[in-house]
N, C-alpha and C. Protein backbone atom coordinates (compact mmCIF):
# COMPACT_ATOMS: atom_id res chain seq x y z
N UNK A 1 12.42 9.76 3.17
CA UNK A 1 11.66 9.45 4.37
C UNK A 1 12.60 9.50 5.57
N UNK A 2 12.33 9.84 6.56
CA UNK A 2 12.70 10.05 7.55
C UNK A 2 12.58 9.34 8.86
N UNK A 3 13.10 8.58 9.50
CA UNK A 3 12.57 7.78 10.22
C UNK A 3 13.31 7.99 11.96
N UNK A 4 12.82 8.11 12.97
CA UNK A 4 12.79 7.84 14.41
C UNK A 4 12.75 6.63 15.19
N UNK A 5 13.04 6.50 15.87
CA UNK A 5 12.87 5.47 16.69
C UNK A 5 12.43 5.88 18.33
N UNK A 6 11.71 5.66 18.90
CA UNK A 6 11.10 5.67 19.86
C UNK A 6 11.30 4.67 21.12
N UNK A 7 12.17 4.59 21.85
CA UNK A 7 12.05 3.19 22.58
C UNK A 7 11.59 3.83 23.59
N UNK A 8 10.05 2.84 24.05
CA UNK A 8 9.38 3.03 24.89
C UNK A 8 8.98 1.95 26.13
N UNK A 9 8.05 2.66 27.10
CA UNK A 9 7.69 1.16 27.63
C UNK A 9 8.85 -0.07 28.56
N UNK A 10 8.52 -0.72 29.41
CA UNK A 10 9.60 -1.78 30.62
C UNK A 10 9.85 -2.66 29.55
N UNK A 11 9.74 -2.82 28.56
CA UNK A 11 10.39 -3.94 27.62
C UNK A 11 11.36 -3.06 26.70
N UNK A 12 11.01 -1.72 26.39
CA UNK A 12 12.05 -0.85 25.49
C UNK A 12 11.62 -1.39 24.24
N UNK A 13 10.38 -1.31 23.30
CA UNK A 13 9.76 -1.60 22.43
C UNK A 13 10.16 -0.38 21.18
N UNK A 14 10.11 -1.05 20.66
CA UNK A 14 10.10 0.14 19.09
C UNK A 14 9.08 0.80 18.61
N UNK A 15 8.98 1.98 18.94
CA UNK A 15 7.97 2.87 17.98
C UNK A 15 8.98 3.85 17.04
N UNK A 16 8.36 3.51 15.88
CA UNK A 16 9.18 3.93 14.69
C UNK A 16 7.81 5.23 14.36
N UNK A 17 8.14 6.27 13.77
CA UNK A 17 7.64 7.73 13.16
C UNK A 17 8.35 7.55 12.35
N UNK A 18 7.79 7.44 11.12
CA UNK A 18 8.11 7.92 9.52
C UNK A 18 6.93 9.24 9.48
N UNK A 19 8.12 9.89 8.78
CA UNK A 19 7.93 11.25 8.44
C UNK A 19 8.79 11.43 6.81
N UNK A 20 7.40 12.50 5.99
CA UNK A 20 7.60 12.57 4.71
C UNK A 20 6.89 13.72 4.71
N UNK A 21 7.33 14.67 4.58
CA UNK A 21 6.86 16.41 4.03
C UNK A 21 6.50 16.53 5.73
N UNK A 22 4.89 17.19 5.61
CA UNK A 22 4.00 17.33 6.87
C UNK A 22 3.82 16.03 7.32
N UNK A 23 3.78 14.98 6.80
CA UNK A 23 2.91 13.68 7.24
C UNK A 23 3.74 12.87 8.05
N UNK A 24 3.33 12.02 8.85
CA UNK A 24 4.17 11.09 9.56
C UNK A 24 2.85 10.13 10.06
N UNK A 25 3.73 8.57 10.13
CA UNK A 25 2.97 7.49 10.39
C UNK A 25 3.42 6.74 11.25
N UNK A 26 2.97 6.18 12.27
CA UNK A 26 3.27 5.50 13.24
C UNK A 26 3.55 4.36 13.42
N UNK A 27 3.96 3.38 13.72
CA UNK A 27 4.41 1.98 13.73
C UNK A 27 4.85 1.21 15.47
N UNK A 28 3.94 0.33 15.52
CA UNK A 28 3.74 0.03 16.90
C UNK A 28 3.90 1.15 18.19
N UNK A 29 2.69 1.92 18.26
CA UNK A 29 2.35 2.56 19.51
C UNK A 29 3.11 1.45 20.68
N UNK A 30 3.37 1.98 21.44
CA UNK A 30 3.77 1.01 22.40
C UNK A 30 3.61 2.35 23.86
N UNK A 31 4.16 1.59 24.80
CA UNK A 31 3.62 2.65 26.15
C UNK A 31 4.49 3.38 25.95
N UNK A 32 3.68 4.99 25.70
CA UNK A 32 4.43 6.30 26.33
C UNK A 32 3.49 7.08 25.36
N UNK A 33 2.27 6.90 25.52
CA UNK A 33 1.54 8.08 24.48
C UNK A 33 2.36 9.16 23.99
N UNK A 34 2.87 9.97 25.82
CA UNK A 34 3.18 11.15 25.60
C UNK A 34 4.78 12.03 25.33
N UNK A 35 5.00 10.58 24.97
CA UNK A 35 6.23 10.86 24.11
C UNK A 35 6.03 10.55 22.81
N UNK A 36 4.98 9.79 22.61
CA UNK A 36 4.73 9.23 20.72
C UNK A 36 4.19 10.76 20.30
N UNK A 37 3.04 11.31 21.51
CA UNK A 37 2.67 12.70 20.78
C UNK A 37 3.41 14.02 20.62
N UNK A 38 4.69 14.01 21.72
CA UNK A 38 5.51 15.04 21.53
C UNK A 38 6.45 14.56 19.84
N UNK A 39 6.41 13.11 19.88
CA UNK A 39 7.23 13.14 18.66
C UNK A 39 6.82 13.41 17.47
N UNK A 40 5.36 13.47 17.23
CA UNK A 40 4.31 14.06 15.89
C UNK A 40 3.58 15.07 16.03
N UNK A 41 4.17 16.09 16.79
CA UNK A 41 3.09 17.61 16.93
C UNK A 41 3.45 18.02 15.94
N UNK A 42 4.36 18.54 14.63
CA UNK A 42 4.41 19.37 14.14
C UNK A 42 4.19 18.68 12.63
N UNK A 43 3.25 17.48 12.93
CA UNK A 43 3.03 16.19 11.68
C UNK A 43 1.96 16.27 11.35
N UNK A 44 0.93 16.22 10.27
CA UNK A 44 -0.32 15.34 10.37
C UNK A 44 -0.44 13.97 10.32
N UNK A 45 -0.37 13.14 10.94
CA UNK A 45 -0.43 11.69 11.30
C UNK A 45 -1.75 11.00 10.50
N UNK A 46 -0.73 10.52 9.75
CA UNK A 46 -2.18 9.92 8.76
C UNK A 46 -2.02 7.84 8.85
N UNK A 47 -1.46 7.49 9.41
CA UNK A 47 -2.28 6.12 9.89
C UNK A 47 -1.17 5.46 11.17
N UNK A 48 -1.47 4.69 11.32
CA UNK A 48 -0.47 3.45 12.57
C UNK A 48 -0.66 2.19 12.17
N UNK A 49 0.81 1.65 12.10
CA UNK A 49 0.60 0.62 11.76
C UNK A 49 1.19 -0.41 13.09
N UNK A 50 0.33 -1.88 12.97
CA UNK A 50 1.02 -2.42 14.28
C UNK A 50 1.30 -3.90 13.53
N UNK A 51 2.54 -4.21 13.96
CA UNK A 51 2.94 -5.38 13.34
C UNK A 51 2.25 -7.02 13.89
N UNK A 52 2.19 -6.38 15.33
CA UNK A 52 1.36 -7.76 16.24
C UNK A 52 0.80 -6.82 17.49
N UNK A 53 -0.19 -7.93 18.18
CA UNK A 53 -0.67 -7.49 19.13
C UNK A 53 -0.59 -7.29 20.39
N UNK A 54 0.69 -7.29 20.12
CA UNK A 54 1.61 -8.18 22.07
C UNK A 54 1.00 -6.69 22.68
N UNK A 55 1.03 -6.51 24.31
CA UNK A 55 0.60 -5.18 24.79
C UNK A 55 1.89 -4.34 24.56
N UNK A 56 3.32 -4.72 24.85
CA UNK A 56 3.88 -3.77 24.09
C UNK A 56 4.39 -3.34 23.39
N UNK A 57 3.89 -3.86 22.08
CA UNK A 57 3.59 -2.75 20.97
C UNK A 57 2.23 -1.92 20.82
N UNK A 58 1.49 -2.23 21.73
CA UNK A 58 0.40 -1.70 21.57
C UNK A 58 -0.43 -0.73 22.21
N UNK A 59 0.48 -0.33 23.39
CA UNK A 59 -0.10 0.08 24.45
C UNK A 59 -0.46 1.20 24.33
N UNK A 60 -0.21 2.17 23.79
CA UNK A 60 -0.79 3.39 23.12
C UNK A 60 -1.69 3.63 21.99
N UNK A 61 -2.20 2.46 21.61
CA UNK A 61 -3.03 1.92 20.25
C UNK A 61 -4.31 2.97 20.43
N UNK A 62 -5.15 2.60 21.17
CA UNK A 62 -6.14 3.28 21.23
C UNK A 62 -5.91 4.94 21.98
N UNK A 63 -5.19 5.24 22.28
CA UNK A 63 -5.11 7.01 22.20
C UNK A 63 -4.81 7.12 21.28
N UNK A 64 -3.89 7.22 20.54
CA UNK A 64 -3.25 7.53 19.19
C UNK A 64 -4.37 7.29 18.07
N UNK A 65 -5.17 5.78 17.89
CA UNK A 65 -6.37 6.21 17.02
C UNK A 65 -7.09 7.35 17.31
N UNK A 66 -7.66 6.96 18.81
CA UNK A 66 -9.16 8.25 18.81
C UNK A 66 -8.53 9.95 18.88
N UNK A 67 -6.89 10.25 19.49
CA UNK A 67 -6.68 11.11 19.29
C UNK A 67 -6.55 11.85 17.93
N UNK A 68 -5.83 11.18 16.91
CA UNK A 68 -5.72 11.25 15.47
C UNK A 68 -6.59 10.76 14.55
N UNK A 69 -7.84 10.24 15.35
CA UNK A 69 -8.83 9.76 14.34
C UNK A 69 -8.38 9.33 13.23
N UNK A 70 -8.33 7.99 13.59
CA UNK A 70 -7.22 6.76 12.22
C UNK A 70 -7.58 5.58 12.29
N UNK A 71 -6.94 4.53 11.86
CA UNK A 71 -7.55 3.60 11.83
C UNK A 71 -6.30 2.79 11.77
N UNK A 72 -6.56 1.66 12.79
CA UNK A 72 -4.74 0.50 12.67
C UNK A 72 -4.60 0.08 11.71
N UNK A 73 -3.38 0.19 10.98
CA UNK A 73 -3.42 -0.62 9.92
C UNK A 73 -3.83 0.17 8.70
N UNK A 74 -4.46 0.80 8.60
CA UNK A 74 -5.14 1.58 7.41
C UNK A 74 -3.59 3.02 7.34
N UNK A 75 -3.99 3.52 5.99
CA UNK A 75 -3.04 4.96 5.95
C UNK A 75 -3.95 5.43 4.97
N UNK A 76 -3.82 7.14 5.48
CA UNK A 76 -4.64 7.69 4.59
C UNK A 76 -3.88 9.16 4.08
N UNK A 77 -3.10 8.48 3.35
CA UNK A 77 -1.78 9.11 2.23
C UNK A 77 -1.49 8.51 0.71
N UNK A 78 -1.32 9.34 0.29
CA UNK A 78 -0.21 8.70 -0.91
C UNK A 78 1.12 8.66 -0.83
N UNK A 79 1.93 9.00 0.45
CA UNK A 79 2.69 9.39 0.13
C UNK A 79 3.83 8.04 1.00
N UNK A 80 3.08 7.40 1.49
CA UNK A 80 3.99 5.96 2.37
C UNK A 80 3.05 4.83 1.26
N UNK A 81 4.12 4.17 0.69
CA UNK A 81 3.58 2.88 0.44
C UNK A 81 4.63 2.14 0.36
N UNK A 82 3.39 0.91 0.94
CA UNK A 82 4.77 0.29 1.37
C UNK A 82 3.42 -1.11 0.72
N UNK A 83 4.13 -2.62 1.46
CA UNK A 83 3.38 -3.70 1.17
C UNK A 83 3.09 -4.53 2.68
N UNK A 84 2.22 -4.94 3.02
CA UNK A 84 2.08 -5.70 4.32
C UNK A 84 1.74 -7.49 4.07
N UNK A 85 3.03 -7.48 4.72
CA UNK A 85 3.15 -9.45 4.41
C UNK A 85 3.49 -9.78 5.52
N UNK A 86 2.19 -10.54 5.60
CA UNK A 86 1.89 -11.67 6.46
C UNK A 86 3.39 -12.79 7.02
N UNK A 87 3.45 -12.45 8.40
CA UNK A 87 5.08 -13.26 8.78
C UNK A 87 4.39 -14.20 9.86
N UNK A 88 3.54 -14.56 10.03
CA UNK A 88 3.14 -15.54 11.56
C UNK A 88 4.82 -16.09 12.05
N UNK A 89 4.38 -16.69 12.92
CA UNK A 89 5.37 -17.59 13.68
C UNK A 89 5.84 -16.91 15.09
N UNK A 90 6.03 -15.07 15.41
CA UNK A 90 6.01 -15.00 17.27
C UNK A 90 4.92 -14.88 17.40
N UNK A 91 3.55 -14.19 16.35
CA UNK A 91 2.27 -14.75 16.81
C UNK A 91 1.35 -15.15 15.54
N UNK A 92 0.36 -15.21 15.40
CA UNK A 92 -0.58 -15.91 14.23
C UNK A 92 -0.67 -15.29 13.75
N UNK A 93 -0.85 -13.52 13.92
CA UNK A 93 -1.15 -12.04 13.39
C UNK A 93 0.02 -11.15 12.93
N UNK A 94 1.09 -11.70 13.11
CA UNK A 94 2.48 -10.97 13.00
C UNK A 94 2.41 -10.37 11.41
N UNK A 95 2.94 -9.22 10.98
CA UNK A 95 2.84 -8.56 9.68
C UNK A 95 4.23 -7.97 9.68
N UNK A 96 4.67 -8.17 8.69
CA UNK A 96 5.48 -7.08 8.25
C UNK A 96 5.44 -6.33 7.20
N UNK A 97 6.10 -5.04 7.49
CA UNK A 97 5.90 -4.15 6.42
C UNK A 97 7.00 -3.83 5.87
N UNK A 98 6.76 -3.75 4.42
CA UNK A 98 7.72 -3.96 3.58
C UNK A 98 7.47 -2.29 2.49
N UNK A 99 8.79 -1.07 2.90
CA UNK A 99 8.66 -0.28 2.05
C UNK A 99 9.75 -0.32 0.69
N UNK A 100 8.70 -1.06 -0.60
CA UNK A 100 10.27 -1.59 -1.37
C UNK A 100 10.99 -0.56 -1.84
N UNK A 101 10.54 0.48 -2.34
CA UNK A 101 11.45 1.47 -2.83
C UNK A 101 12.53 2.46 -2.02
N UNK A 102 12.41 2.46 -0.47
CA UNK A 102 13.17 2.79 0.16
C UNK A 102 14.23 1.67 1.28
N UNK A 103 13.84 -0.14 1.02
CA UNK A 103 14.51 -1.14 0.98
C UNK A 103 14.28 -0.88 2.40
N UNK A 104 13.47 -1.08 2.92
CA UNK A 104 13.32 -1.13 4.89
C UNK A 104 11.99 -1.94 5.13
N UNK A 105 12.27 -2.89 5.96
CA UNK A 105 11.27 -3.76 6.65
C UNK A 105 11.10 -3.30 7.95
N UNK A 106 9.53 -2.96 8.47
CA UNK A 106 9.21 -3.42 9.78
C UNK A 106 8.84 -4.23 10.58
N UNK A 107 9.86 -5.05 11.11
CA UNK A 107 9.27 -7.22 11.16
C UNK A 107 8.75 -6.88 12.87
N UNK A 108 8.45 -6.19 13.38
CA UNK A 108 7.81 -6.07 15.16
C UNK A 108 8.92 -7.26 15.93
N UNK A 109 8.09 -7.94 16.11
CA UNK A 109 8.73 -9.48 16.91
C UNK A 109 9.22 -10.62 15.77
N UNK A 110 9.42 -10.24 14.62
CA UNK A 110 9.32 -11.58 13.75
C UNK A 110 11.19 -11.69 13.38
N UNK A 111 11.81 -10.68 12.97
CA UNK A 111 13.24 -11.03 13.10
C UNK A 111 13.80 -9.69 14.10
N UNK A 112 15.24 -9.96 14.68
CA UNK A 112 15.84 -9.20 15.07
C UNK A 112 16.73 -9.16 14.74
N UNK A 113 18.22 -8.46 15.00
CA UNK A 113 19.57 -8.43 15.11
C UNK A 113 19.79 -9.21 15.92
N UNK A 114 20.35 -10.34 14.84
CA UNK A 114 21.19 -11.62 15.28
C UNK A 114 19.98 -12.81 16.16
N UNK A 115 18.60 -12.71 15.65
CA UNK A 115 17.73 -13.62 16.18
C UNK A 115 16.59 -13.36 15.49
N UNK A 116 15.46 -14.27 15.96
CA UNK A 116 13.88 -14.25 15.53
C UNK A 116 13.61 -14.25 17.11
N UNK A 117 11.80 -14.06 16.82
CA UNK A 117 10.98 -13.93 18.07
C UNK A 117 10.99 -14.95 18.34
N UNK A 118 10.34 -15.30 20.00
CA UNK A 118 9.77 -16.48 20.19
C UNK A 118 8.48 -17.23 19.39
N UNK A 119 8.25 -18.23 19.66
CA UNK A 119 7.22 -18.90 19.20
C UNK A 119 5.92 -19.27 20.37
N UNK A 120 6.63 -19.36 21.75
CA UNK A 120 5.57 -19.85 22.65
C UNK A 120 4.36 -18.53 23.05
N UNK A 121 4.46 -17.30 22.52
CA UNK A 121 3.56 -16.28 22.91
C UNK A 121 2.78 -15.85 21.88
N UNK A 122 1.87 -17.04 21.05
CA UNK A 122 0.87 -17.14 20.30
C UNK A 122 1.04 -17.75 18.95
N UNK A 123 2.21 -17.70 18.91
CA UNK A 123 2.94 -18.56 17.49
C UNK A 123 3.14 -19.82 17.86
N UNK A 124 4.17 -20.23 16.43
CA UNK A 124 4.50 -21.77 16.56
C UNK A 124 5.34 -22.11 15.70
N UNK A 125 6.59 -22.84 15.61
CA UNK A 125 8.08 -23.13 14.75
C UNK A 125 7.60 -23.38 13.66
N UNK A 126 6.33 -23.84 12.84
CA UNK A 126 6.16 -24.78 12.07
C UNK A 126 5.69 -23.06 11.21
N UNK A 127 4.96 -21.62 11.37
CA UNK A 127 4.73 -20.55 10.52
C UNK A 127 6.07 -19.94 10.72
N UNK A 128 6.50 -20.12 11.72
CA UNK A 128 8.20 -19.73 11.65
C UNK A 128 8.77 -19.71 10.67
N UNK A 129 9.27 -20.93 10.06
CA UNK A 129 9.82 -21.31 9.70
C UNK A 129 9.33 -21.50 8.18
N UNK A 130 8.45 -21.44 7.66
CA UNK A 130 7.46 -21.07 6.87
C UNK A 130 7.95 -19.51 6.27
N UNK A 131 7.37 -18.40 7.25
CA UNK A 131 7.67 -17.18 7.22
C UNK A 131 9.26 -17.19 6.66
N UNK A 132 10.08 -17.52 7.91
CA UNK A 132 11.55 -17.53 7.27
C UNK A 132 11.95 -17.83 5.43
N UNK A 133 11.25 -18.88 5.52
CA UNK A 133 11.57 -19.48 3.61
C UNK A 133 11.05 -18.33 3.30
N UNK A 134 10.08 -17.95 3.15
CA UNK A 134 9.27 -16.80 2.43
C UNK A 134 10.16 -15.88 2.29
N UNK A 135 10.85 -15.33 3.51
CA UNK A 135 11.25 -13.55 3.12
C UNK A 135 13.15 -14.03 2.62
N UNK A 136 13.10 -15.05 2.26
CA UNK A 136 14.83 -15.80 1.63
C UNK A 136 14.51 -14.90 0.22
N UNK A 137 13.45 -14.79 -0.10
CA UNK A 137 12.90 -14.26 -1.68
C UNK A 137 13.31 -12.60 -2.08
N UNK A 138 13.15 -12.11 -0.86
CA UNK A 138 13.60 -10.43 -0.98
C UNK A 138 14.89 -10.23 -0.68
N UNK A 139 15.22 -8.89 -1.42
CA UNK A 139 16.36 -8.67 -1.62
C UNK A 139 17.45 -8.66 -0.52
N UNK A 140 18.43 -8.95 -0.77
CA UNK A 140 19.48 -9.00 0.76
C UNK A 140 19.91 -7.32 1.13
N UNK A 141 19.60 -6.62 0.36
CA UNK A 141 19.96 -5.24 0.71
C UNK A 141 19.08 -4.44 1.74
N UNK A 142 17.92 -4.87 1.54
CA UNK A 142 16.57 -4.40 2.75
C UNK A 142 17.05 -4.16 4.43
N UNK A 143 17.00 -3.11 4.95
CA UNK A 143 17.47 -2.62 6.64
C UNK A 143 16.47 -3.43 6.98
N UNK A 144 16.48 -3.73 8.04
CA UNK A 144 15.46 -4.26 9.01
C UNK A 144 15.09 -3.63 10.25
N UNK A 145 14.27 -3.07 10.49
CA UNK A 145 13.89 -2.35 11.75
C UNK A 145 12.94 -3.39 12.63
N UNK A 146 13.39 -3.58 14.03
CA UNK A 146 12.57 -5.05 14.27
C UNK A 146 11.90 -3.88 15.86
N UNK A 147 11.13 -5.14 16.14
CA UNK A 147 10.54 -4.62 17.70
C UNK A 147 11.19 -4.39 18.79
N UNK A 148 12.74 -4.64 18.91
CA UNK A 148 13.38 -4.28 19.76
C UNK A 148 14.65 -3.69 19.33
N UNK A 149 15.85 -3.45 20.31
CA UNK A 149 16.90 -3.20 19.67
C UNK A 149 17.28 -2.98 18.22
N UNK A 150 18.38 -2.76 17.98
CA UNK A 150 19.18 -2.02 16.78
C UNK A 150 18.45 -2.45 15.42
N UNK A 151 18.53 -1.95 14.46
CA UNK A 151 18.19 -2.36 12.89
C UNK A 151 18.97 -3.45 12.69
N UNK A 152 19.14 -3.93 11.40
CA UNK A 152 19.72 -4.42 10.76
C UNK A 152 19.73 -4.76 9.23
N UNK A 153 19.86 -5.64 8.61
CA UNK A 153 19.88 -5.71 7.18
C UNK A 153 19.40 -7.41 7.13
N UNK A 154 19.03 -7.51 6.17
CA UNK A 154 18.41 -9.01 5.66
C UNK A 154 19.39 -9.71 4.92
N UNK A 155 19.97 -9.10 4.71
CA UNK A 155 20.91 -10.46 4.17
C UNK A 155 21.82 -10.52 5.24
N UNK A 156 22.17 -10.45 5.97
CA UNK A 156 23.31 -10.91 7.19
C UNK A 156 22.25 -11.74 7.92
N UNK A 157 21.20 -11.28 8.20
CA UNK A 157 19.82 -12.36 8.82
C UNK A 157 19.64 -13.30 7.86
N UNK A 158 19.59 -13.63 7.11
CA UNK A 158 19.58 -14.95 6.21
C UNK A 158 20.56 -15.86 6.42
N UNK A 159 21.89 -15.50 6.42
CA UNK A 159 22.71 -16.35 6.72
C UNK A 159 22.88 -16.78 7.96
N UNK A 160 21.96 -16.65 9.30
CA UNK A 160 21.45 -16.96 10.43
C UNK A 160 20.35 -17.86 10.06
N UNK A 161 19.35 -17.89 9.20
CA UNK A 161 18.04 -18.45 9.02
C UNK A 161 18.37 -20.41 9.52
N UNK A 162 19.30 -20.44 9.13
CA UNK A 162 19.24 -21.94 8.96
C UNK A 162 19.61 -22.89 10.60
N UNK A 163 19.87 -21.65 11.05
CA UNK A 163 20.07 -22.23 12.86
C UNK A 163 19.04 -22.24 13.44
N UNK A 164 17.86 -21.82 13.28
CA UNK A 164 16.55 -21.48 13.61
C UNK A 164 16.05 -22.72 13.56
N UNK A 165 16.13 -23.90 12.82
CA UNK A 165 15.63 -24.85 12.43
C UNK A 165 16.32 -25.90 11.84
């Protein structure tokens, strides 16, 4: 799999393009349609996924469906699977996606390099922190691709977890 990064948009948001043969899938549209579409012309785009609903990750949400006729959240491949687990805590809706066989998470706003999201922009410390225990369970080898800035890996973020709270 092949993966891009896209920083788009006055916040510099992450839009990630996974690409596998012809196919490629999207991961938080965020503002710049027309750079998300120069980056999948030569793709068939078979779903988008959005981790939360903040506007920017989202801001290209609805061109990118009705242009590619898709559906958020949905994929219509065999060829990306991944698992989507529920992370609340920067908002109530927060998801991450978890592709286990290629060991990469997409956490949007939920962890970063060398931090977590906020809590006051629809979340709250108490699924935070919740979420946090939860993903202590997966493997420490997993990259982390978050909603802003650089990747990282989950086990160097774990051994951060405990300052959070």
């Amino acid at each position: 799999m092949d993966i891009k990064t896209l920083v788009v948009g006055a916040l510099e948001t992450n839009c990630y393009i996974l690409k596998i043969d012809d196919e490629c899938l999207i991961i938080d549209p965020g503002d710049d349609f027309n750079k998300i579409k120069e980056a999948v012309k030569d793709y068939k785009v078979v779903g988008c996924l959005v981790t939360h609903f903040h506007p920017d990750h989202i801001g290209s949400l609805e061109e990118v469906l009705s242009t590619y006729d898709i559906d958020v959240n949905k994929v219509n491949s065999n060829k990306f699977k991944f698992e989507t687990i529920e992370t609340p805590g920067h908002t109530f809706d927060s998801k991450t996606f978890y592709f286990k066989t290629k060991h990469l998470m997409f956490t949007g706003d939920f962890i970063f390099n060398n931090s977590i999201g906020r809590t006051d922009l629809g979340g709250n410390d108490k699924d935070m922190i919740e979420s946090l225990e939860m993903l202590k369970s997966y493997p420490d080898d997993i990259t982390i691709y978050p909603g802003h800035g650089p990747s990282t890996n989950l086990g160097e973020e774990k051994k951060r977890f405990s300052l959070y709270y």
